[in-house]
N, C-alpha and C. Protein backbone atom coordinates (compact mmCIF):
# COMPACT_ATOMS: atom_id res chain seq x y z
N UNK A 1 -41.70 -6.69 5.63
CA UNK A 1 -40.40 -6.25 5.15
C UNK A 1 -39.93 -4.99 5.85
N UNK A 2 -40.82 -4.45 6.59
CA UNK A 2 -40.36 -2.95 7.34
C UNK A 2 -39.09 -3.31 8.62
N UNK A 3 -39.60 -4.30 8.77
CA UNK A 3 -38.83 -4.71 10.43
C UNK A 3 -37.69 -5.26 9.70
N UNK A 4 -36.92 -5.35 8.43
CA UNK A 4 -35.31 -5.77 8.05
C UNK A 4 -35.48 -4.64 7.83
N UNK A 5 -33.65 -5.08 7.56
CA UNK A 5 -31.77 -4.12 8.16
C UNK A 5 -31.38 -4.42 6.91
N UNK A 6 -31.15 -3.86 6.23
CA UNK A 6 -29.49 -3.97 5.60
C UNK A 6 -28.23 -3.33 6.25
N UNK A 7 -27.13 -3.90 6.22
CA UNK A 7 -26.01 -3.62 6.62
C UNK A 7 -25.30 -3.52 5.56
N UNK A 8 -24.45 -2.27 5.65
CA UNK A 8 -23.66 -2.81 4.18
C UNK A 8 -22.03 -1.73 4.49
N UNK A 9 -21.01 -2.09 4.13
CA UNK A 9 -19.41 -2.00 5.00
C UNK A 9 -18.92 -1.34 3.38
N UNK A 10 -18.63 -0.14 2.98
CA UNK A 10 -17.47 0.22 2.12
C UNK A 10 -16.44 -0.47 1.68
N UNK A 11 -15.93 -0.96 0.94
CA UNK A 11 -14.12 -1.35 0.86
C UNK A 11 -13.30 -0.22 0.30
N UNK A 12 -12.51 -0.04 1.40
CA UNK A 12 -11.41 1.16 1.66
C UNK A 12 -11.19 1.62 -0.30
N UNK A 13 -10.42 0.38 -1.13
CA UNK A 13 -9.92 0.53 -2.16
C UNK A 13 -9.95 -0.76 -2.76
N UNK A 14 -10.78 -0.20 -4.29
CA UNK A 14 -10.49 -1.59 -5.12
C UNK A 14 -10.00 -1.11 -6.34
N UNK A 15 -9.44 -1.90 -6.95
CA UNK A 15 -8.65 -2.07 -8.59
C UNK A 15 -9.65 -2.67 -9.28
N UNK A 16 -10.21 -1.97 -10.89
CA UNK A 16 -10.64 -2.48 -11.90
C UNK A 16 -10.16 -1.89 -13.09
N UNK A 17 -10.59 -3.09 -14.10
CA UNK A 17 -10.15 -2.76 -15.46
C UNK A 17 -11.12 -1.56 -16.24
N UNK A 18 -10.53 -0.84 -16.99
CA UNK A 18 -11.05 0.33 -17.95
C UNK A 18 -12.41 -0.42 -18.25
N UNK A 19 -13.43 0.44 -18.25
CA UNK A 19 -14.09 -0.22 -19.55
C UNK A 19 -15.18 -1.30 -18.44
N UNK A 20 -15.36 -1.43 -17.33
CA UNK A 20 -15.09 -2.49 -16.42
C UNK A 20 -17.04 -2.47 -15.97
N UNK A 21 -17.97 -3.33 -15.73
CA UNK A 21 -19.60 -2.85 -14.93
C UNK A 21 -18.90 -3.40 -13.80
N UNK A 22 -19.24 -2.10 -13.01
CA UNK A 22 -19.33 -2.00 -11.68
C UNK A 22 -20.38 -2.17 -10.82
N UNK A 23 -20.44 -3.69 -9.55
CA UNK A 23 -21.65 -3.78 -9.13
C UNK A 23 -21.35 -3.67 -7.71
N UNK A 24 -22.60 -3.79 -7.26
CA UNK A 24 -22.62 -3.28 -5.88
C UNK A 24 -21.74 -4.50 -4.72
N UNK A 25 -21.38 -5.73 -5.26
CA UNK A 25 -20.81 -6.41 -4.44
C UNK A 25 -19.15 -5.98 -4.52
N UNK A 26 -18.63 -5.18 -5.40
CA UNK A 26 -17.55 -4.83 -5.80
C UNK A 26 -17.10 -3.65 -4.98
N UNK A 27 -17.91 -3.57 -4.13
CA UNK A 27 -17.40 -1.43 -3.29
C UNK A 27 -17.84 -1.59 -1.73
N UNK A 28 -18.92 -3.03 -2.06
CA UNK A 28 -19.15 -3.04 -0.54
C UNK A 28 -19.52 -4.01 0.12
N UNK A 29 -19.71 -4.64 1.27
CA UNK A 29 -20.03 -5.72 1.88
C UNK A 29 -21.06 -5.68 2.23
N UNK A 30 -22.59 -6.69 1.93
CA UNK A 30 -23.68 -6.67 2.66
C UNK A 30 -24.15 -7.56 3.29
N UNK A 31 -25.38 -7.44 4.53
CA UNK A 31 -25.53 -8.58 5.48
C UNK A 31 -27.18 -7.89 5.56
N UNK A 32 -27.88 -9.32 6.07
CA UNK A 32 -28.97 -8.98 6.65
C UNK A 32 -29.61 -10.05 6.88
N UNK A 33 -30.30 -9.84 7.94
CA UNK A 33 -31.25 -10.73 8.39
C UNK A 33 -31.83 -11.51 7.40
N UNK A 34 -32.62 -11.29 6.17
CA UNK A 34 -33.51 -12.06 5.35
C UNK A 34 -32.55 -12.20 3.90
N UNK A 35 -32.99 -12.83 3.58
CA UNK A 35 -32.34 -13.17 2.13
C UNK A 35 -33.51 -12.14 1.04
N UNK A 36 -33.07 -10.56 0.87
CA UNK A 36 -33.91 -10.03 0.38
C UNK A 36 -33.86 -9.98 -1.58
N UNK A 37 -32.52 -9.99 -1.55
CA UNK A 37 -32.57 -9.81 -3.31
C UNK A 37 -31.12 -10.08 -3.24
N UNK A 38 -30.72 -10.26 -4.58
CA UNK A 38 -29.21 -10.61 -4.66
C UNK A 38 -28.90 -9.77 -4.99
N UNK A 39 -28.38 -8.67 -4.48
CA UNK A 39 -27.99 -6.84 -4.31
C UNK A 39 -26.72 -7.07 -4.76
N UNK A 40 -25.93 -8.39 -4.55
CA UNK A 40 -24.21 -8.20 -5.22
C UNK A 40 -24.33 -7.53 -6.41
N UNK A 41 -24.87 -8.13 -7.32
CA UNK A 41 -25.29 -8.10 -8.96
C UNK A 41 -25.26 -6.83 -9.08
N UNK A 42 -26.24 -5.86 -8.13
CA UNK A 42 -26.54 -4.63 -8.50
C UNK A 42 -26.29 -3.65 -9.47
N UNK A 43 -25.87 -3.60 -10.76
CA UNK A 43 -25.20 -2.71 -11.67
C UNK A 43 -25.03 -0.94 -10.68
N UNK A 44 -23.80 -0.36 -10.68
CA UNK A 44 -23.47 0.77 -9.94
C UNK A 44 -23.07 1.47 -11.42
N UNK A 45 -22.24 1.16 -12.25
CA UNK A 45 -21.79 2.69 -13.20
C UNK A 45 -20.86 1.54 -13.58
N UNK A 46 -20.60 1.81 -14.96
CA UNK A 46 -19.16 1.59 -15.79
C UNK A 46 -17.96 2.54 -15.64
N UNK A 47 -17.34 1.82 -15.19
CA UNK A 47 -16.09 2.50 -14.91
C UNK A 47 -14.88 3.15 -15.81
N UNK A 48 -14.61 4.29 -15.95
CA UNK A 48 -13.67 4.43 -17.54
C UNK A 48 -12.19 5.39 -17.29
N UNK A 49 -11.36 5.58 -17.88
CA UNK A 49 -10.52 6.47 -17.52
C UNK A 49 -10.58 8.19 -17.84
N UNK A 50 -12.15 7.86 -18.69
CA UNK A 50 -12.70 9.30 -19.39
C UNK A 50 -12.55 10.28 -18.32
N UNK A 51 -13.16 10.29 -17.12
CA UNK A 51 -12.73 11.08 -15.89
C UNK A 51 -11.39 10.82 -15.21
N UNK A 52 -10.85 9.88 -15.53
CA UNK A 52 -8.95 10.01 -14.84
C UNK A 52 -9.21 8.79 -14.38
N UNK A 53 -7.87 8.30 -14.13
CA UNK A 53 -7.78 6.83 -13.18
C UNK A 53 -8.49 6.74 -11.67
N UNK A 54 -8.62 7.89 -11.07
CA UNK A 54 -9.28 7.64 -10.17
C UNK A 54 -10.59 7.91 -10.03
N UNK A 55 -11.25 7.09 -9.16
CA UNK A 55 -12.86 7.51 -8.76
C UNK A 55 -13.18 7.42 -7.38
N UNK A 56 -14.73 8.16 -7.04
CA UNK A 56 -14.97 7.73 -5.58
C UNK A 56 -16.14 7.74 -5.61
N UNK A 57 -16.93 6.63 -4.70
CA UNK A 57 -18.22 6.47 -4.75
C UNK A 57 -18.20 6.82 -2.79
N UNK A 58 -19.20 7.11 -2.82
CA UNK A 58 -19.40 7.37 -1.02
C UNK A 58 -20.84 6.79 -0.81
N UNK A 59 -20.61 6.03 0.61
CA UNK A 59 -21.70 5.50 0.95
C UNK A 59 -23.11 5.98 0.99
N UNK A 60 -23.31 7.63 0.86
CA UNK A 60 -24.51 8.39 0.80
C UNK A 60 -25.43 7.75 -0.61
N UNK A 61 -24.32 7.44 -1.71
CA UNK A 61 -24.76 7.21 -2.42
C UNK A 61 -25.41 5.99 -3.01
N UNK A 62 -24.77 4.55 -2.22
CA UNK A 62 -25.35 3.49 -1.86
C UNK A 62 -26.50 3.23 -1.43
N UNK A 63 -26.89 4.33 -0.12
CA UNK A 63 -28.02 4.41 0.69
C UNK A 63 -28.77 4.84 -0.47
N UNK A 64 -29.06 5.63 -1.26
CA UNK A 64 -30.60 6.17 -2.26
C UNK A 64 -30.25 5.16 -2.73
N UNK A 65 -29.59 4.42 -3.62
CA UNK A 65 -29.26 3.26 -4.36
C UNK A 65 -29.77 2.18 -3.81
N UNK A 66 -29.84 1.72 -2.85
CA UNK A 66 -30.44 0.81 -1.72
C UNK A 66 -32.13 1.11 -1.86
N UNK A 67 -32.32 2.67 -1.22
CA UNK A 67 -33.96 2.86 -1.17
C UNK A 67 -34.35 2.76 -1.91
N UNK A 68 -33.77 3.16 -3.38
CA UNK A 68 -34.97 3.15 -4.69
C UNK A 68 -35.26 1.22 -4.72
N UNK A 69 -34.18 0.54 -4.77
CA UNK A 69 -34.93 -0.86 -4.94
C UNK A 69 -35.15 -1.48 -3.49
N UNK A 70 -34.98 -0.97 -2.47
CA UNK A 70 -35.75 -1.25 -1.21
C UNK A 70 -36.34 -0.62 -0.68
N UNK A 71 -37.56 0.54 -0.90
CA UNK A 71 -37.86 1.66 0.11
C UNK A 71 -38.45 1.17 1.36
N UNK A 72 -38.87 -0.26 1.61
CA UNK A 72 -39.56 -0.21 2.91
C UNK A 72 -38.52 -1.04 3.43
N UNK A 73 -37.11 -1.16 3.51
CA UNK A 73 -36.47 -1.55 4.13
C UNK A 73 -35.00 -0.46 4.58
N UNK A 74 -34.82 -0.75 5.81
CA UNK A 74 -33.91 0.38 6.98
C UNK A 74 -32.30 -0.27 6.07
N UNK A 75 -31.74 0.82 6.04
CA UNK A 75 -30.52 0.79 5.15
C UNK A 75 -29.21 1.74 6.51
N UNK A 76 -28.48 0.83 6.75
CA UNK A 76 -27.88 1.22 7.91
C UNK A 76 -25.77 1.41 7.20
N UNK A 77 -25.33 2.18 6.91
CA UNK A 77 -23.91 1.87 6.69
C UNK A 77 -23.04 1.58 8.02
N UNK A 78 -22.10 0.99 7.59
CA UNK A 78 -21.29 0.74 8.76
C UNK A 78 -19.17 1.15 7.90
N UNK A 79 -18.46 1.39 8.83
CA UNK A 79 -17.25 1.26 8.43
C UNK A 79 -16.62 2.80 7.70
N UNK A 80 -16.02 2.83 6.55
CA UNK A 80 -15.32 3.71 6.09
C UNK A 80 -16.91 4.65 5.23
N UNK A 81 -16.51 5.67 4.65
CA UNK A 81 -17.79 5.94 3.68
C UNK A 81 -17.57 6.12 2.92
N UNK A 82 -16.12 5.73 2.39
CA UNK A 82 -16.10 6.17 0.71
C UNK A 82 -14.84 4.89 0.06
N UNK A 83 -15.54 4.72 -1.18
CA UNK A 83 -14.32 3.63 -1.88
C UNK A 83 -13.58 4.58 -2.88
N UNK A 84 -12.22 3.93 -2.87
CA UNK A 84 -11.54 4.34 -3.92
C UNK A 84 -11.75 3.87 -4.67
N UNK A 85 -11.63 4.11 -6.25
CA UNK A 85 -11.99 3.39 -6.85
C UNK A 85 -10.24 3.67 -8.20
N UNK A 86 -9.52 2.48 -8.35
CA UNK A 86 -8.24 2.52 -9.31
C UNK A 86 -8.52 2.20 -10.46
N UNK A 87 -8.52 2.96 -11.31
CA UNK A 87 -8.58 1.94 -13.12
C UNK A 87 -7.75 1.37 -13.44
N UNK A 88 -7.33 0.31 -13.69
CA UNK A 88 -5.57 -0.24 -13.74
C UNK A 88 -5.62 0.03 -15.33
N UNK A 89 -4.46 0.35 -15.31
CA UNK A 89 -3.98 0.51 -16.95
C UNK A 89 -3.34 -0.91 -17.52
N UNK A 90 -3.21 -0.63 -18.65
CA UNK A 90 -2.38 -1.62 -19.34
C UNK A 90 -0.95 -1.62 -18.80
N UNK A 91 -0.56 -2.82 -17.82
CA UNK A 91 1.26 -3.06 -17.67
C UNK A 91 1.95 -3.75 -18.95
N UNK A 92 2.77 -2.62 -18.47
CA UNK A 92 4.23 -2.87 -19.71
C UNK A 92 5.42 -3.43 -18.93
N UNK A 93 5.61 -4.78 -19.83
CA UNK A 93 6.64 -5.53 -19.18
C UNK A 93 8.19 -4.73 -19.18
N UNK A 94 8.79 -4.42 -17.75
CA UNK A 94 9.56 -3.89 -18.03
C UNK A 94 10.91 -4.48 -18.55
N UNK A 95 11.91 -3.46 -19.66
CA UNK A 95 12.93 -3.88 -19.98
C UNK A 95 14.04 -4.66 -19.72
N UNK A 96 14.66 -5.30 -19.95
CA UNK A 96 15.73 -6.08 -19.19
C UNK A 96 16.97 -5.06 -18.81
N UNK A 97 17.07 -4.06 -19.90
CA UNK A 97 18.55 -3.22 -19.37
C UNK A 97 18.03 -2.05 -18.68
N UNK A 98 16.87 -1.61 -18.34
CA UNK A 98 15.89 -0.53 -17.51
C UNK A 98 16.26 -0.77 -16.11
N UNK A 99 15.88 -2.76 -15.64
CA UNK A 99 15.66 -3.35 -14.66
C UNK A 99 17.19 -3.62 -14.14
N UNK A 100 18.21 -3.78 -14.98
CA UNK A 100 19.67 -3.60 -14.64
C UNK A 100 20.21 -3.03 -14.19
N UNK A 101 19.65 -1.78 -15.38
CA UNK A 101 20.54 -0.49 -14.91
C UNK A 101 20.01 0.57 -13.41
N UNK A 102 18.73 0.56 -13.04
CA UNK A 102 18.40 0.46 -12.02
C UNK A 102 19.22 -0.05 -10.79
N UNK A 103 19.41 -1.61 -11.09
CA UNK A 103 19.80 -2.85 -10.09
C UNK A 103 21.13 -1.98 -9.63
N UNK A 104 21.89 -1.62 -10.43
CA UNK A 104 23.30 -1.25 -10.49
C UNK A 104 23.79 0.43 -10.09
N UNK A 105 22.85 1.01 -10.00
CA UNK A 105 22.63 2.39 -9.51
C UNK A 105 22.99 2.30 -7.92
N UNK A 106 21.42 1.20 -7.63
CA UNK A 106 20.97 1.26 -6.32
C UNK A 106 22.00 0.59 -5.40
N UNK A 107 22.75 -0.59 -6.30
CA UNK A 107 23.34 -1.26 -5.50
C UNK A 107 25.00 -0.26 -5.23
N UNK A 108 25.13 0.88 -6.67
CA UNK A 108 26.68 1.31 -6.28
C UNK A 108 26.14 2.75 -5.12
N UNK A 109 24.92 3.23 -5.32
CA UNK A 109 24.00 4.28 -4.35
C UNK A 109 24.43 3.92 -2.48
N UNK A 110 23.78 2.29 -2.63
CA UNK A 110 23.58 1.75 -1.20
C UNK A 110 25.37 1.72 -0.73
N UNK A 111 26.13 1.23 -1.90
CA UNK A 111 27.46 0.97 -0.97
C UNK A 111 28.50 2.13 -0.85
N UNK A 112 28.35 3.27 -1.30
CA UNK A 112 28.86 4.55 -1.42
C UNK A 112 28.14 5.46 0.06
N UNK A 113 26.91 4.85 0.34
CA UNK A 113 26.66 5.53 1.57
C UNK A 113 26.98 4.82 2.78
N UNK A 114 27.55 3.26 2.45
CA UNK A 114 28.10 2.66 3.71
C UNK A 114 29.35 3.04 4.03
N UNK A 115 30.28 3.08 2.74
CA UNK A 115 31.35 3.22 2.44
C UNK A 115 31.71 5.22 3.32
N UNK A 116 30.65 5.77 3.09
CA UNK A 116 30.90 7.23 3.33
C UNK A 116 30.53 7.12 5.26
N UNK A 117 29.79 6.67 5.48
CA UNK A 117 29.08 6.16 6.78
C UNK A 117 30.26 5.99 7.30
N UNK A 118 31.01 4.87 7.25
CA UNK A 118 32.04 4.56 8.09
C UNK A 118 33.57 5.22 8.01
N UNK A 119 33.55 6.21 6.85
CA UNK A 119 34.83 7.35 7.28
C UNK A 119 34.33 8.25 7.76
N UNK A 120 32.56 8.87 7.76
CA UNK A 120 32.98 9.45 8.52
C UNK A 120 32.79 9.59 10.16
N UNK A 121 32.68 8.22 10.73
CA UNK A 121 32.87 7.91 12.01
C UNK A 121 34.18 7.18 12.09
N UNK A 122 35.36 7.09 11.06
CA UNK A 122 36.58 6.84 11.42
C UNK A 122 36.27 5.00 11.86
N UNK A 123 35.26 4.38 11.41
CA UNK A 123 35.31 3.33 11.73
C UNK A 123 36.75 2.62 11.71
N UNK A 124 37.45 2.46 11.29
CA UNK A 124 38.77 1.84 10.43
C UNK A 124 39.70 2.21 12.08
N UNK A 125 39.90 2.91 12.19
CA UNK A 125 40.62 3.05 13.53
C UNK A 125 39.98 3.25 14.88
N UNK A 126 38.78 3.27 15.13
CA UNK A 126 38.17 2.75 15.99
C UNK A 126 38.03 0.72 16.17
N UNK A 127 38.16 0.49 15.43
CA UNK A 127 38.78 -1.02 15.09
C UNK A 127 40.06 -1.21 15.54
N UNK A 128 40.96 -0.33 14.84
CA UNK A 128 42.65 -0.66 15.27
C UNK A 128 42.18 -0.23 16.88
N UNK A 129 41.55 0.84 17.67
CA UNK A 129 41.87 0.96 18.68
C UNK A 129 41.28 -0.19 19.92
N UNK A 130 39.83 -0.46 19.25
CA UNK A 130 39.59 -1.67 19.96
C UNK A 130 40.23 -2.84 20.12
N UNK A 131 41.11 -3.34 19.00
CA UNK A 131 41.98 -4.63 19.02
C UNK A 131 42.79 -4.19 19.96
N UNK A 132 43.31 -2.96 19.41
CA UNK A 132 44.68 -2.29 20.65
C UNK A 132 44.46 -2.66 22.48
N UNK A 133 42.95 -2.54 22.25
CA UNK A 133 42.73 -2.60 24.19
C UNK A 133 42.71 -3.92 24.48
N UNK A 134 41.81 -4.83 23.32
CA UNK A 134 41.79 -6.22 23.80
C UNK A 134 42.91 -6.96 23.52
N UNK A 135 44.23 -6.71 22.72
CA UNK A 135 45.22 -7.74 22.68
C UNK A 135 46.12 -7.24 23.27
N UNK A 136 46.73 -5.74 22.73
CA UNK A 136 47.88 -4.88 23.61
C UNK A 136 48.54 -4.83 22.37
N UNK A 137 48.51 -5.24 20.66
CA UNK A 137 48.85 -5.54 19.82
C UNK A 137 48.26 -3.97 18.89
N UNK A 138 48.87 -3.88 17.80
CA UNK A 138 48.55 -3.06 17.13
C UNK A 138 48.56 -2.91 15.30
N UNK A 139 47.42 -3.53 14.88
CA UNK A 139 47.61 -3.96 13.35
C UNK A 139 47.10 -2.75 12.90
N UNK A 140 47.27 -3.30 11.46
CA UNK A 140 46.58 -1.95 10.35
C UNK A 140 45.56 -2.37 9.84
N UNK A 141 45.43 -3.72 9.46
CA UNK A 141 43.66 -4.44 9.46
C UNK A 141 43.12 -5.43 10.36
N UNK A 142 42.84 -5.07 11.62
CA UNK A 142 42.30 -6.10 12.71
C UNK A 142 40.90 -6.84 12.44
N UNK A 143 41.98 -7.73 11.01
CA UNK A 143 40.30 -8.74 10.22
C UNK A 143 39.82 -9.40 11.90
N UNK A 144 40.20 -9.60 12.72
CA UNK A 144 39.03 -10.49 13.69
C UNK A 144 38.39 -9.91 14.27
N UNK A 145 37.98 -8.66 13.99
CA UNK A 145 36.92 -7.49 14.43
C UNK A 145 36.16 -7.32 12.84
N UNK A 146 36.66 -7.14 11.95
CA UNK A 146 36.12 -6.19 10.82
C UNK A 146 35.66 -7.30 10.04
N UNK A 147 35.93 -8.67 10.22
CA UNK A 147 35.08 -9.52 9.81
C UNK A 147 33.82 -9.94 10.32
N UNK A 148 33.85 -10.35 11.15
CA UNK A 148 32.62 -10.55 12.05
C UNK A 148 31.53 -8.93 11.80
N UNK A 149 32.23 -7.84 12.08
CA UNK A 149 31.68 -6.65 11.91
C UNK A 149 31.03 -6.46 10.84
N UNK A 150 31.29 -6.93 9.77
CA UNK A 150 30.91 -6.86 8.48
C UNK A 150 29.23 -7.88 8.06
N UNK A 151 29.97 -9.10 8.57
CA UNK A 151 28.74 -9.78 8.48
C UNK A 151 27.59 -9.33 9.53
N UNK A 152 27.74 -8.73 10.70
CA UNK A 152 26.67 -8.29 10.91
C UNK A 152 25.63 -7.26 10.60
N UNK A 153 26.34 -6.43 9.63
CA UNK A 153 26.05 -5.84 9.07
C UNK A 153 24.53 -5.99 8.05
N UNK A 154 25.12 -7.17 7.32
CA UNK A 154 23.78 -7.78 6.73
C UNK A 154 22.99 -8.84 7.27
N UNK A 155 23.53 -9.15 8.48
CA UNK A 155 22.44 -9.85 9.40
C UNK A 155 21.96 -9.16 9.94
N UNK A 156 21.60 -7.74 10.06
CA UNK A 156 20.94 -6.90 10.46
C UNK A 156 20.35 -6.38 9.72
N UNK A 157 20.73 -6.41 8.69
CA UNK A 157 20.12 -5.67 7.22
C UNK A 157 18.32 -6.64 7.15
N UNK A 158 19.30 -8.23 7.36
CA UNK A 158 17.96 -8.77 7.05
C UNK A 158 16.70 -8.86 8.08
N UNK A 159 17.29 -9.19 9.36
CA UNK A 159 16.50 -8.20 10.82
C UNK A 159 15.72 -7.69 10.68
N UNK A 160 16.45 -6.21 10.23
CA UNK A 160 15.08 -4.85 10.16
C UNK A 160 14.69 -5.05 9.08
N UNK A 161 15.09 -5.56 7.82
CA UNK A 161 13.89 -5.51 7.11
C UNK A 161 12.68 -6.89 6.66
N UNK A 162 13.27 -7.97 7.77
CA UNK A 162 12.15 -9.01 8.05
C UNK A 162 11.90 -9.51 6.97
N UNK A 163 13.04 -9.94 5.98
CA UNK A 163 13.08 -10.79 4.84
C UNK A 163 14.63 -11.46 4.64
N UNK A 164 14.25 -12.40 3.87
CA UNK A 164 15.40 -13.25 3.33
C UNK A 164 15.05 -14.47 2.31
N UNK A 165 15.60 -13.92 1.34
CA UNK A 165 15.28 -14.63 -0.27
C UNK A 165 14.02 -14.85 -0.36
N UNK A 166 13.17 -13.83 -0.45
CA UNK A 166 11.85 -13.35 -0.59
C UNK A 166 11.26 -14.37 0.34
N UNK A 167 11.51 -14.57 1.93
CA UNK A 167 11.37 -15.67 2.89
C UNK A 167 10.57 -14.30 3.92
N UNK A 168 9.47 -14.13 4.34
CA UNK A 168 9.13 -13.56 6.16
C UNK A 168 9.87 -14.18 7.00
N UNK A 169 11.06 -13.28 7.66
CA UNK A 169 11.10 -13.92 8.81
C UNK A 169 10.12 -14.13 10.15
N UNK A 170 9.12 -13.20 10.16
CA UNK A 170 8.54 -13.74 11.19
C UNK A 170 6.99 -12.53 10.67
N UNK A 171 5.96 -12.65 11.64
CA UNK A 171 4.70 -12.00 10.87
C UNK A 171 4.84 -10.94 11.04
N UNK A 172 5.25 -10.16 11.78
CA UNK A 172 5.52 -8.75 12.19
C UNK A 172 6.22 -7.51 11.18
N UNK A 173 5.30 -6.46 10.58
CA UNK A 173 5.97 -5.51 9.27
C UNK A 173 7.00 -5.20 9.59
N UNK A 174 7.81 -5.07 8.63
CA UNK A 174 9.17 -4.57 8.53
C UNK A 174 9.24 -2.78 8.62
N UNK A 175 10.10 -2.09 8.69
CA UNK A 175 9.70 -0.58 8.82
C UNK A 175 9.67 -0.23 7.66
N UNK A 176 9.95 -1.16 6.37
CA UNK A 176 9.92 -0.66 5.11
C UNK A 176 8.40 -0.97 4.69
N UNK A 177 8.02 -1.72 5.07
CA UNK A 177 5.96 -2.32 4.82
C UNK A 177 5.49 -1.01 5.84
N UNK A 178 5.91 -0.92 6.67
CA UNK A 178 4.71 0.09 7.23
C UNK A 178 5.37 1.45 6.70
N UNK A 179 6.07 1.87 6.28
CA UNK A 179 6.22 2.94 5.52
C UNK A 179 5.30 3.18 4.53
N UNK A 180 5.20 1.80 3.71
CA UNK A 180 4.87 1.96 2.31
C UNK A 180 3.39 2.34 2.51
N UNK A 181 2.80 1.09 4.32
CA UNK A 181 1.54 1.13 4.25
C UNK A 181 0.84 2.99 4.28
N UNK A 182 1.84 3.31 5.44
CA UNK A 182 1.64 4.97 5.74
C UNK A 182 1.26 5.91 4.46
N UNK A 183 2.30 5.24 3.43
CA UNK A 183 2.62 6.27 1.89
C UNK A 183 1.05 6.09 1.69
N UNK A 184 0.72 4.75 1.44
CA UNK A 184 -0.42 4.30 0.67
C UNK A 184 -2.11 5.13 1.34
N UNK A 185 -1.62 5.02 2.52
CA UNK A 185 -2.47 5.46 3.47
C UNK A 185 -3.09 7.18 2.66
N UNK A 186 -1.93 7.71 3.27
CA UNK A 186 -1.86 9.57 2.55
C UNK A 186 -2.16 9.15 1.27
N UNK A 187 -2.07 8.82 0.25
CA UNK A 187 -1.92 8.81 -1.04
C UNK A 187 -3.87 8.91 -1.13
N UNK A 188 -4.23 7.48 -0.78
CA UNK A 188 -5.64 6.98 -0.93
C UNK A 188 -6.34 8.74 -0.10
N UNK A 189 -6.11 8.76 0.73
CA UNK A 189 -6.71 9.66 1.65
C UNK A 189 -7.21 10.87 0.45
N UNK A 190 -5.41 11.35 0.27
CA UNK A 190 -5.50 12.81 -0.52
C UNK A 190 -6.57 12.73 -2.22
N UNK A 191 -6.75 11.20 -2.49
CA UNK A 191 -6.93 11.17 -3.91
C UNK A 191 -8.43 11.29 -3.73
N UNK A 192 -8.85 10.65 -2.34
CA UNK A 192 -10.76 10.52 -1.82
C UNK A 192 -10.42 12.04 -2.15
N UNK A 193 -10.59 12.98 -1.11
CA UNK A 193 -10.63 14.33 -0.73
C UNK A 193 -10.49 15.16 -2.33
N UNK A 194 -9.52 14.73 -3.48
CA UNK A 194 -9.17 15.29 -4.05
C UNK A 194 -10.52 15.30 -5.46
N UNK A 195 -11.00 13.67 -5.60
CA UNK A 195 -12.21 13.72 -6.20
C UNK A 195 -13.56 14.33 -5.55
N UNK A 196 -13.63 14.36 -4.70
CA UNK A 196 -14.59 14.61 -3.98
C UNK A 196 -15.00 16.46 -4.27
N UNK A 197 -13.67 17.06 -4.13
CA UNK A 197 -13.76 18.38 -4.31
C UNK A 197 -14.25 18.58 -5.88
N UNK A 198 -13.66 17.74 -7.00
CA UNK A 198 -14.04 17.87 -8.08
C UNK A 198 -15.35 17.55 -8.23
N UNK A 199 -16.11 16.35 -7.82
CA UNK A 199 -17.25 16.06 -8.11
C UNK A 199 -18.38 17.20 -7.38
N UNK A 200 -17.60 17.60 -6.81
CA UNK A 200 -18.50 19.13 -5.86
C UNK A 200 -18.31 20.43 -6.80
N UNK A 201 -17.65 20.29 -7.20
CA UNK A 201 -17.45 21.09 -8.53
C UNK A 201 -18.22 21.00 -9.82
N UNK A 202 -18.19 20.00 -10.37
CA UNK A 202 -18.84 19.20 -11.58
C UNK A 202 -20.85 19.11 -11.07
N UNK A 203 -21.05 18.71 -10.37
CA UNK A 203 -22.08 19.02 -9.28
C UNK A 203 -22.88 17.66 -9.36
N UNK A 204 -22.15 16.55 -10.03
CA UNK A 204 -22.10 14.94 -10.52
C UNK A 204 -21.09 14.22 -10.43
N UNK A 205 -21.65 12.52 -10.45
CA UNK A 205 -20.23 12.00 -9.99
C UNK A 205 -19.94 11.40 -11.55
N UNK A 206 -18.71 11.59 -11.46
CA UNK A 206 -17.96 11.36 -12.98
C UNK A 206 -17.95 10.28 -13.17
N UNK A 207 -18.03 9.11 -12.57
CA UNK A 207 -18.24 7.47 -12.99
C UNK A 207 -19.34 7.11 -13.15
N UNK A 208 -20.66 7.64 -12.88
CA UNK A 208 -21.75 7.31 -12.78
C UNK A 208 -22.28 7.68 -14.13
């Protein structure tokens, strides 16, 4: 048994319920040469919101976790070294006039900044002046510009943001997905770092 490996890979971030046994196939991925024990099972800590919604386990701590029920076997990590760990709370279905009145904000929000957008680049007569060059004519609403203009508007809308009636247009993130991914990114980052300092504090890990 000296000459096996365990391998075993972090997962960046997982979601569990309050109250929840946490096992070792739940935080991390393992591999190895021999079929040594069924380590998924492993009981790690019950998970609770008693210390806050968030937690972090780090791979240092896997490894003694590993040696005590394997000591004559090489325990190797690979990948990230620490999981997040989310307590999901109880969701509350949201309201119907919450989800409205929202709808109706955003939608009079979005058209008040198109609406402001295009006076103040004078769109409206940059129109009259373009018809002016291409016909020699001179209207006060040159609809065969400001129509077409219009609809492209939201054919571009749907473009950059690489949807249509909850449809992918194609596999590639939209700049609104990789935003969110970026947000999510910092968020997870600051919340590791942020338990970490506490549990260095406490001089124990609070889920355990």
């Amino acid at each position: 048994m000296s000459n096996q490996t365990i391998y075993f890979r972090m997962k960046k971030r997982i979601r569990v319920k309050n109250g929840q046994q946490l096992c070792l196939g739940d935080i991390c991925e393992l591999s190895s040469s021999h079929n040594l024990l069924n380590l998924d099972t492993l009981p790690i800590a019950t998970i609770s919101t008693k210390g806050g919604n968030y937690h972090v386990i780090d791979a240092l701590q896997i490894c003694k976790l590993l040696q005590q029920q394997l000591p004559k076997v090489e325990i190797r990590p690979i990948g990230v070294a620490q999981t997040l760990i989310e307590v999901q709370l109880e969701s509350r279905v949201p309201k119907l006039f919450l989800v409205v009145g929202v709808w109706i904000i955003i939608f009079i929000g979005a058209g008040l900044a198109i609406i402001n957008f295009h006076t103040d680049v004078s769109m409206k007569e940059v129109h009259q002046r373009i018809y002016y060059l291409l016909t020699g004519n001179k209207l006060e609403y040159p609809l065969l510009l400001q129509i077409p203009y219009s609809l492209g508007i939201g054919l571009g809308m749907i473009l950059f943001f690489n949807r249509f009636l909850n449809r992918r247009i194609n596999e590639e993130p939209s700049p609104m997905e990789l935003e969110m991914f970026l947000y999510q990114e910092t968020i997870d980052q600051y919340m590791i770092d942020h338990e970490k300092k506490q549990m260095g504090k406490k001089g124990h890990v609070p889920h355990s």
